[in-house]
C-alpha atoms as a PDB file:
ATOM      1  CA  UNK A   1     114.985 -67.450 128.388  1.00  0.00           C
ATOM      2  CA  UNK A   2     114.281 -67.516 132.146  1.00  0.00           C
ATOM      3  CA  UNK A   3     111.513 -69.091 133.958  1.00  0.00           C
ATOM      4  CA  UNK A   4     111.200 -67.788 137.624  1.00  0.00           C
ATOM      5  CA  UNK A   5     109.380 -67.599 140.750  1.00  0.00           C
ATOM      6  CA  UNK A   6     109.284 -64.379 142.925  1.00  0.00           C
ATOM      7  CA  UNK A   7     107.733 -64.850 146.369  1.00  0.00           C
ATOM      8  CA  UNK A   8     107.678 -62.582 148.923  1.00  0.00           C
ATOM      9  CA  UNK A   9     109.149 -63.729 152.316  1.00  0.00           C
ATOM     10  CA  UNK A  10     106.797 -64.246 155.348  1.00  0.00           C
ATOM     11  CA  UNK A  11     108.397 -61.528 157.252  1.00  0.00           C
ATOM     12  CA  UNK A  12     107.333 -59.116 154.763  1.00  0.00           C
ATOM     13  CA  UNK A  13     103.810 -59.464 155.432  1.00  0.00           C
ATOM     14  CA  UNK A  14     104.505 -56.819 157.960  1.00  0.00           C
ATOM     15  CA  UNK A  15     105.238 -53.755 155.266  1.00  0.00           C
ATOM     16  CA  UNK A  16     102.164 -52.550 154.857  1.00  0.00           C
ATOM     17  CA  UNK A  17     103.266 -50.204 152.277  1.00  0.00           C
ATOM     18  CA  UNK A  18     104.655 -52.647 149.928  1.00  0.00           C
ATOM     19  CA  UNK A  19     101.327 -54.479 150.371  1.00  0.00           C
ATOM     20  CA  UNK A  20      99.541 -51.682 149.484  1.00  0.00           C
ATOM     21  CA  UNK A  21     101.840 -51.447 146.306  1.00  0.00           C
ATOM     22  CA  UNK A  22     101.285 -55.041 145.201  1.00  0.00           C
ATOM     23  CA  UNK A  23      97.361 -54.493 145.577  1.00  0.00           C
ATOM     24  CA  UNK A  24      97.107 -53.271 141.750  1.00  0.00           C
ATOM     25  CA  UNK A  25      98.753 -54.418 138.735  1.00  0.00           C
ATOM     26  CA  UNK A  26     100.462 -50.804 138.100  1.00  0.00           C
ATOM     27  CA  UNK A  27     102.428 -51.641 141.856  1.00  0.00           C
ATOM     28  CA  UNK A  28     103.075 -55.073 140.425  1.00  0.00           C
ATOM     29  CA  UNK A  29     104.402 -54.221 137.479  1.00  0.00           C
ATOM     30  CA  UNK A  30     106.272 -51.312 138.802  1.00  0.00           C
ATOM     31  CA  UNK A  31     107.598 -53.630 141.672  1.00  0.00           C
ATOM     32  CA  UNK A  32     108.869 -56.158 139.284  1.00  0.00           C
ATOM     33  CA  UNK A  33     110.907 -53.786 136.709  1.00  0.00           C
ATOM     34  CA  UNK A  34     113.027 -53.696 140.350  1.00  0.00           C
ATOM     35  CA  UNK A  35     114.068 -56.965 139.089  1.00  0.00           C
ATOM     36  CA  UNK A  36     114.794 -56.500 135.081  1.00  0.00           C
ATOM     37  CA  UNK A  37     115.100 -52.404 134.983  1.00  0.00           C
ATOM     38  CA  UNK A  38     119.398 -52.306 134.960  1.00  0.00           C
ATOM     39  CA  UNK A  39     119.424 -49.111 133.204  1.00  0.00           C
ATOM     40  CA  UNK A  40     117.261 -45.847 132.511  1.00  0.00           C
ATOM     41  CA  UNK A  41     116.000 -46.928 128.643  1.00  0.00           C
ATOM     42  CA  UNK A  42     115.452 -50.847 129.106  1.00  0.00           C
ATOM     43  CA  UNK A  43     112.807 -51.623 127.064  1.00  0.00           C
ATOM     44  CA  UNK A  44     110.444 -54.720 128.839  1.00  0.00           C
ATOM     45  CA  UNK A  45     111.771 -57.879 128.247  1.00  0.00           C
ATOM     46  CA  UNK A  46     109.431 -59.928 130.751  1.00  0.00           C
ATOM     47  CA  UNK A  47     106.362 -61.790 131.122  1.00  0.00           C
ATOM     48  CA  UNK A  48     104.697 -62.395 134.348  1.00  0.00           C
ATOM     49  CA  UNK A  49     101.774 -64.005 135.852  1.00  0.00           C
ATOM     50  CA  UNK A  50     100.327 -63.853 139.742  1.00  0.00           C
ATOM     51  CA  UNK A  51      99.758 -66.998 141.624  1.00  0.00           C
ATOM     52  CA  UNK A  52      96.586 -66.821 143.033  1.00  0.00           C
ATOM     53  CA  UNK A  53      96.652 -70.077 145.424  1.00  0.00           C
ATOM     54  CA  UNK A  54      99.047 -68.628 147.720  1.00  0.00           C
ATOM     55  CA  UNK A  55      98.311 -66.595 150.495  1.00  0.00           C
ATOM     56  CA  UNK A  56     101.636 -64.290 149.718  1.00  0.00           C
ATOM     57  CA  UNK A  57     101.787 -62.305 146.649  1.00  0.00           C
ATOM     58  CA  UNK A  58     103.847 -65.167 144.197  1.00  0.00           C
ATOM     59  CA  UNK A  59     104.729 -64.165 140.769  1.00  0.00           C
ATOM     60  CA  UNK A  60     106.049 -66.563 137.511  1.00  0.00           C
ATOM     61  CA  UNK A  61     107.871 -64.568 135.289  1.00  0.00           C
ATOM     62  CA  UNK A  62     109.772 -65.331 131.750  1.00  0.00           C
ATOM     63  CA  UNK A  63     112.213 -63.594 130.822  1.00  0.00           C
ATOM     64  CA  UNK A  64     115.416 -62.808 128.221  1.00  0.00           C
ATOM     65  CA  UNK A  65     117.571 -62.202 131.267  1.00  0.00           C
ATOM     66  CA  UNK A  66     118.268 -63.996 135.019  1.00  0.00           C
ATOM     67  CA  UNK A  67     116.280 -61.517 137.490  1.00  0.00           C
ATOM     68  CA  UNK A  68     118.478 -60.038 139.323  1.00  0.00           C
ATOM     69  CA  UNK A  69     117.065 -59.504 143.158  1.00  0.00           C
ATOM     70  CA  UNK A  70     117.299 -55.937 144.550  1.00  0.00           C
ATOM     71  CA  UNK A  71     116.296 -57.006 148.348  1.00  0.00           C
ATOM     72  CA  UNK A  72     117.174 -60.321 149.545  1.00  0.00           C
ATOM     73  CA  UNK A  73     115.400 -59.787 152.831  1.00  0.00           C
ATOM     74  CA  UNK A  74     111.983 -59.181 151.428  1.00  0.00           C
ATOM     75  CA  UNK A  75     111.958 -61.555 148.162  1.00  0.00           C
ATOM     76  CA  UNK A  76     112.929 -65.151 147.797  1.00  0.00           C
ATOM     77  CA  UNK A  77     114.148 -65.896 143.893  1.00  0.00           C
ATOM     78  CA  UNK A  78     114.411 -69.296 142.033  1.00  0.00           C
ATOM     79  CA  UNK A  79     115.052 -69.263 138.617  1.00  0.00           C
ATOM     80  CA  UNK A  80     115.711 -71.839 135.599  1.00  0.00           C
ATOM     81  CA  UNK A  81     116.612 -72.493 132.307  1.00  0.00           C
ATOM     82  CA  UNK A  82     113.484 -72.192 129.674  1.00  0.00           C
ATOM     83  CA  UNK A  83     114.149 -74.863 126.957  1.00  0.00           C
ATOM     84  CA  UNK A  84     111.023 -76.661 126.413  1.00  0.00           C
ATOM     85  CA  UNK A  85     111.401 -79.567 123.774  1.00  0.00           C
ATOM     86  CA  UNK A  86     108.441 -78.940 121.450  1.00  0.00           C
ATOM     87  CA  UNK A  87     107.859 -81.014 118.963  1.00  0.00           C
ATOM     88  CA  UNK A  88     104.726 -80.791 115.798  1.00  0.00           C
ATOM     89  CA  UNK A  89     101.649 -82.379 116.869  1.00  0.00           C
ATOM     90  CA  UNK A  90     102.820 -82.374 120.654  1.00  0.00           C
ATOM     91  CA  UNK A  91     100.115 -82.050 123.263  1.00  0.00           C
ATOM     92  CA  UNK A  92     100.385 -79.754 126.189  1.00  0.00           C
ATOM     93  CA  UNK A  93      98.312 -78.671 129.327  1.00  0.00           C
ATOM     94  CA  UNK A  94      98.295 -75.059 129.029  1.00  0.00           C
ATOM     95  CA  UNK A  95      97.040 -72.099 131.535  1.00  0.00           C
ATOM     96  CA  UNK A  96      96.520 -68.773 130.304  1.00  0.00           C
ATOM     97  CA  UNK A  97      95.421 -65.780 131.910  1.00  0.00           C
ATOM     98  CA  UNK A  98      94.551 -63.022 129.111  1.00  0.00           C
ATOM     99  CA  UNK A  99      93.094 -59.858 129.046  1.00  0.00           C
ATOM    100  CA  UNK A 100      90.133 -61.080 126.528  1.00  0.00           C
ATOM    101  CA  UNK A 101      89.110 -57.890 124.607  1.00  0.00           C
ATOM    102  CA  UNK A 102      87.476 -57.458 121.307  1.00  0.00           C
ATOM    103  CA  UNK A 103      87.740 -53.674 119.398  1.00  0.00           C
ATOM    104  CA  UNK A 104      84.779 -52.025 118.159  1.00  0.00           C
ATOM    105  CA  UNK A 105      84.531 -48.700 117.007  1.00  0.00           C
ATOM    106  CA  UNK A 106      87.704 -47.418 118.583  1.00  0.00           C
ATOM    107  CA  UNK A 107      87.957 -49.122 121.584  1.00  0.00           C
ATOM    108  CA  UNK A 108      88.804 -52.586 123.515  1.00  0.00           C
ATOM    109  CA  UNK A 109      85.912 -54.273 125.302  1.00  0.00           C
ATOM    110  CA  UNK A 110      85.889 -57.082 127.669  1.00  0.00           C
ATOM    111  CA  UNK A 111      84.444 -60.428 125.153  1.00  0.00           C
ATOM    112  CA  UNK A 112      82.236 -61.531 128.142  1.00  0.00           C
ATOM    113  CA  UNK A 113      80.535 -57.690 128.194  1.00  0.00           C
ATOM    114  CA  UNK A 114      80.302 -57.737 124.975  1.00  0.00           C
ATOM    115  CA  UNK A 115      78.994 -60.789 124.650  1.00  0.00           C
ATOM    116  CA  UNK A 116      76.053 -59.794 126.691  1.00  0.00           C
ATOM    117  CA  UNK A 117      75.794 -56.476 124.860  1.00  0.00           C
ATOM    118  CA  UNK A 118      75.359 -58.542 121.637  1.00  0.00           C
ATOM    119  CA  UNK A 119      73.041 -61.125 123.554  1.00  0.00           C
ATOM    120  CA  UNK A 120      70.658 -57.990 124.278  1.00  0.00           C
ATOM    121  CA  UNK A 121      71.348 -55.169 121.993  1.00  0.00           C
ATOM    122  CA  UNK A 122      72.148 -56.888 118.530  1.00  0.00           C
ATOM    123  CA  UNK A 123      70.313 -60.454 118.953  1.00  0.00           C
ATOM    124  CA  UNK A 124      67.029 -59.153 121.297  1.00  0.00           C
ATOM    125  CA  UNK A 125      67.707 -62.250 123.595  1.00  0.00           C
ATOM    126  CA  UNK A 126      65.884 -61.460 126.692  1.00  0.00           C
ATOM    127  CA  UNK A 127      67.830 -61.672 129.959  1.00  0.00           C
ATOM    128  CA  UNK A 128      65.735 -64.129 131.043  1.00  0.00           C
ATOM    129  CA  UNK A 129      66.476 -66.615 128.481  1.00  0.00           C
ATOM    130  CA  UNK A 130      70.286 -65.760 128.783  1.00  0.00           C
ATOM    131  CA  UNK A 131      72.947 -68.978 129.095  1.00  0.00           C
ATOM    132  CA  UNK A 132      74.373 -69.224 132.899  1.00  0.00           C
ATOM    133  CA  UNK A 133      76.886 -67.049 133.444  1.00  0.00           C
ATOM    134  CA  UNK A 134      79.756 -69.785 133.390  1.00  0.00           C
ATOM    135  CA  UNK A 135      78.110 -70.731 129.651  1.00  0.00           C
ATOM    136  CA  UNK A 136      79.033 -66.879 128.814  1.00  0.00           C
ATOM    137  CA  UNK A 137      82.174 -66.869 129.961  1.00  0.00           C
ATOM    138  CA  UNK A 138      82.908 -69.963 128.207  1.00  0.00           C
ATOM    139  CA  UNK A 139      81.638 -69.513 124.795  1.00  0.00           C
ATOM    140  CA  UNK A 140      83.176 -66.227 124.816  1.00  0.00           C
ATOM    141  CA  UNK A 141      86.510 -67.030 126.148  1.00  0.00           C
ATOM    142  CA  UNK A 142      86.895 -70.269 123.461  1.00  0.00           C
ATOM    143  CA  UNK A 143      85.818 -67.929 120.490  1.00  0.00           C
ATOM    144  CA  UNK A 144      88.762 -65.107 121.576  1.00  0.00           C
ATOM    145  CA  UNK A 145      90.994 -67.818 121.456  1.00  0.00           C
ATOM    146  CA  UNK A 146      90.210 -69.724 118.587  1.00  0.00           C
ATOM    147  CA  UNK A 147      90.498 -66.457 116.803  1.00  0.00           C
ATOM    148  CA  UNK A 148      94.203 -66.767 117.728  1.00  0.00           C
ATOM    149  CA  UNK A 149      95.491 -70.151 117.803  1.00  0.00           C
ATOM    150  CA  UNK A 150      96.677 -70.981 114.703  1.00  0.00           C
ATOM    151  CA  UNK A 151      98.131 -67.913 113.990  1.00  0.00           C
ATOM    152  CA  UNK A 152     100.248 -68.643 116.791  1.00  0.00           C
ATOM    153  CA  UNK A 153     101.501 -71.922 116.512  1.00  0.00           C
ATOM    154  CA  UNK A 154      98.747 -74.567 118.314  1.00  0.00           C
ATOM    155  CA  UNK A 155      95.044 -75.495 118.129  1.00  0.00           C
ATOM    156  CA  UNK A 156      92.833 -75.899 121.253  1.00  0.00           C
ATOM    157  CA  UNK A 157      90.867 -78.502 122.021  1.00  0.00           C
ATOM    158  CA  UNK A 158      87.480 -77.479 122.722  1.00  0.00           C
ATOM    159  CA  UNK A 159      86.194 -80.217 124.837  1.00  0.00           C
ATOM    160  CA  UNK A 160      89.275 -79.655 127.124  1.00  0.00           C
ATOM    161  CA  UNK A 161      88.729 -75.894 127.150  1.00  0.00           C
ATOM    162  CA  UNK A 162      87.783 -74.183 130.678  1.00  0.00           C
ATOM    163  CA  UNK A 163      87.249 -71.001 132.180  1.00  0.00           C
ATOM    164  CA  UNK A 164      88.615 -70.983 135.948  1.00  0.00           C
ATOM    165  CA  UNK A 165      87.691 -67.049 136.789  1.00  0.00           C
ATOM    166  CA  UNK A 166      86.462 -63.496 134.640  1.00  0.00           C
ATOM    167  CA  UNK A 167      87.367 -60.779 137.044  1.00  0.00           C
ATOM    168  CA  UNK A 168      87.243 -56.982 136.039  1.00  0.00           C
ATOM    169  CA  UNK A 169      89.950 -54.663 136.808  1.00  0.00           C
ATOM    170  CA  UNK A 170      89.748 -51.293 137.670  1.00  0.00           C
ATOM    171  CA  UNK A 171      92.583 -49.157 139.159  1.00  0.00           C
ATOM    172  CA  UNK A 172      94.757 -45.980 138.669  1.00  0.00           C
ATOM    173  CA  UNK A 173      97.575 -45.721 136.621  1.00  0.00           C
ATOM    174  CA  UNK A 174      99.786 -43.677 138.981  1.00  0.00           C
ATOM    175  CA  UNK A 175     101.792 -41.636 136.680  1.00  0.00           C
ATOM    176  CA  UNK A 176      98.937 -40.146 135.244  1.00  0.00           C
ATOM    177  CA  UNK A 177      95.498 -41.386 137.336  1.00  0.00           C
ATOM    178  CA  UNK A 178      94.319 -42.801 134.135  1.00  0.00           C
ATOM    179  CA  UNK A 179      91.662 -45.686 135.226  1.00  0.00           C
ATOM    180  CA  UNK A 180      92.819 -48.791 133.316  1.00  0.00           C
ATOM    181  CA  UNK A 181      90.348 -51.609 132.746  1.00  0.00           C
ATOM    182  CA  UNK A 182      90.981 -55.174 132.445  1.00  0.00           C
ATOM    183  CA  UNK A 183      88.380 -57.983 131.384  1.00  0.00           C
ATOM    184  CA  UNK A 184      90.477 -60.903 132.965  1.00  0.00           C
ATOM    185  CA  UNK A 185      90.207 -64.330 132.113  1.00  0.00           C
ATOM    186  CA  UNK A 186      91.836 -67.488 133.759  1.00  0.00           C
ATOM    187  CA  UNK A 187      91.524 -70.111 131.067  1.00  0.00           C
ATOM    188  CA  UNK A 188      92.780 -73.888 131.256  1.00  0.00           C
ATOM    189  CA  UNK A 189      92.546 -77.067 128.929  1.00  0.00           C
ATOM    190  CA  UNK A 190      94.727 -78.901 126.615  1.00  0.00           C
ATOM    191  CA  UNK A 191      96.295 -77.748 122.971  1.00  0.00           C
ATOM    192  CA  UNK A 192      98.085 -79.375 119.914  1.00  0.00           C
ATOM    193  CA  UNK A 193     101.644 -77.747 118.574  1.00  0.00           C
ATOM    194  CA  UNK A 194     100.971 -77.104 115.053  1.00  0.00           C
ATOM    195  CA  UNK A 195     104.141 -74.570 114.389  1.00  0.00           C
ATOM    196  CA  UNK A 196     107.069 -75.238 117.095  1.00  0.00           C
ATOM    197  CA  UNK A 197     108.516 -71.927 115.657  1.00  0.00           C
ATOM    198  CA  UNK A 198     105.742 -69.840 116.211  1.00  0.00           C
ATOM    199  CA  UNK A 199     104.072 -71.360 119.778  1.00  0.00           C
ATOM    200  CA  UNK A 200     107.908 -70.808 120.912  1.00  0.00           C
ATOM    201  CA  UNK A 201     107.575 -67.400 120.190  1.00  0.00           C
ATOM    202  CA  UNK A 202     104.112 -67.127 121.569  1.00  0.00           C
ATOM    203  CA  UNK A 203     105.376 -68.457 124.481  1.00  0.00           C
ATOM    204  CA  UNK A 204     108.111 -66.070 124.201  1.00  0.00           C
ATOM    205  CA  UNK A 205     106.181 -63.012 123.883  1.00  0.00           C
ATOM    206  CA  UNK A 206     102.740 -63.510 125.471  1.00  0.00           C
ATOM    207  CA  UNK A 207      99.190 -63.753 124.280  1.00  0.00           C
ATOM    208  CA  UNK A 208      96.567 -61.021 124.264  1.00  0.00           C
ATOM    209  CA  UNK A 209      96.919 -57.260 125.863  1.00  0.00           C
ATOM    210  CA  UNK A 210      98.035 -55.874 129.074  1.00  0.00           C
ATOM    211  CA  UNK A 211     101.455 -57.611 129.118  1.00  0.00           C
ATOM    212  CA  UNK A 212     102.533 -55.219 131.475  1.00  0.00           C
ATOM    213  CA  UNK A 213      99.875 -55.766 133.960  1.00  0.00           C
ATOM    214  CA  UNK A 214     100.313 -59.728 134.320  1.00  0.00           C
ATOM    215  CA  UNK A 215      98.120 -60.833 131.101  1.00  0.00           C
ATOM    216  CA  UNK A 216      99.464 -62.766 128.369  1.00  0.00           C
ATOM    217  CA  UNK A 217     101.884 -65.454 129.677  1.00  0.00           C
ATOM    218  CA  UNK A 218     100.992 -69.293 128.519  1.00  0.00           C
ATOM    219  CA  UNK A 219     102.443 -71.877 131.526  1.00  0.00           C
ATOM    220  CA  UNK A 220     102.069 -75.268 129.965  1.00  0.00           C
ATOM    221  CA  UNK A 221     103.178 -79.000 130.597  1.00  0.00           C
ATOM    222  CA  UNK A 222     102.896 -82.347 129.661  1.00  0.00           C
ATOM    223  CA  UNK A 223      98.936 -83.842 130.414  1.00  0.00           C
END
């Protein structure tokens, strides 16, 4: 596996329409396959995440193969071996950003919307008496996870656990102008390795939904 960064060059700013492109996570994505897509049938083999301190559109992406940069002008590309040295009952720093959903009767709904649907629809909790909206988004982001942890190889520390940002996504899916939702959350703290086999592979593969529109890759370290 590959770890890399993608930044776009400062002289770039100027193309407006790339811009434009990168505004959405459909341009993203579609602007990143650039990098992986080597022939007509490749199937996905990459993660990726947007940087959101930088001021230029910055992407970290893991992948099976070395990107490959199709315009040296307009992108600057470092990339490195991914060998992390796990070992059982290792602690890590982790950052995830996941699209939290929960399925009900058919369909995927953001956990923090649903959360306050069940606050006032299923539990009568007037909105007065509601938690802050940073309790919300905690309790609800911790639960989706913990639903998940062990399954895949760690187990989070809840005292550690934090929510950084819920933002929802709305845009157009160009091929067909399908409106794609995303309930994204930006959640930090610290885990345990419990399985090195299967947290490789969750690092590997991603957590959660929407892969393919920057959710689901786990960046971790050493506290």
């Amino acid at each position: 596996m590959f770890l890399s960064k993608i930044q776009l060059k400062r002289f770039a700013y100027k193309n407006t329409a790339l811009l434009k492109s990168l505004s959405n996570p459909d341009g993203e994505h579609r602007i990143l396959w650039d990098f992986f897509g080597d022939k007509r049938n490749r199937e996905r083999d990459f993660i990726y995440r947007k940087l959101l301190n930088f001021r230029s559109p910055n992407f970290v992406v893991l992948s099976e193969r070395k990107p490959k940069n199709p315009d040296s002008r307009t992108w600057e590309v470092r990339s490195k071996l991914f060998q992390p040295k796990l070992t059982k009952e290792m602690a890590l720093q982790f950052s995830l950003r996941a699209n939290a959903t929960i399925k009900k009767d058919g369909s995927y709904h953001d956990v923090v919307m649903n959360y306050k649907y069940e606050l006032e629809h299923e539990k009568g909790v007037p909105r007065k008496e509601w938690p802050a909206q940073s309790v919300i988004e905690y309790e609800a982001g911790f639960e989706w996870l913990k639903k998940r942890d062990s399954k895949n190889g760690f187990q989070i520390n809840k005292n550690a656990f934090r929510i950084q940002r819920h933002e929802t996504i709305r845009f157009e899916k160009d091929e067909s102008g399908r409106t794609i939702h995303l309930g994204v959350l930006d959640m930090t703290g610290l885990l345990k390795v419990l399985n090195v086999e299967k947290f490789l592979n969750t690092l590997h593969k991603g957590l959660g939904r929407s892969k393919t529109y920057g959710c689901g890759l786990m960046l971790v370290k050493l506290p």
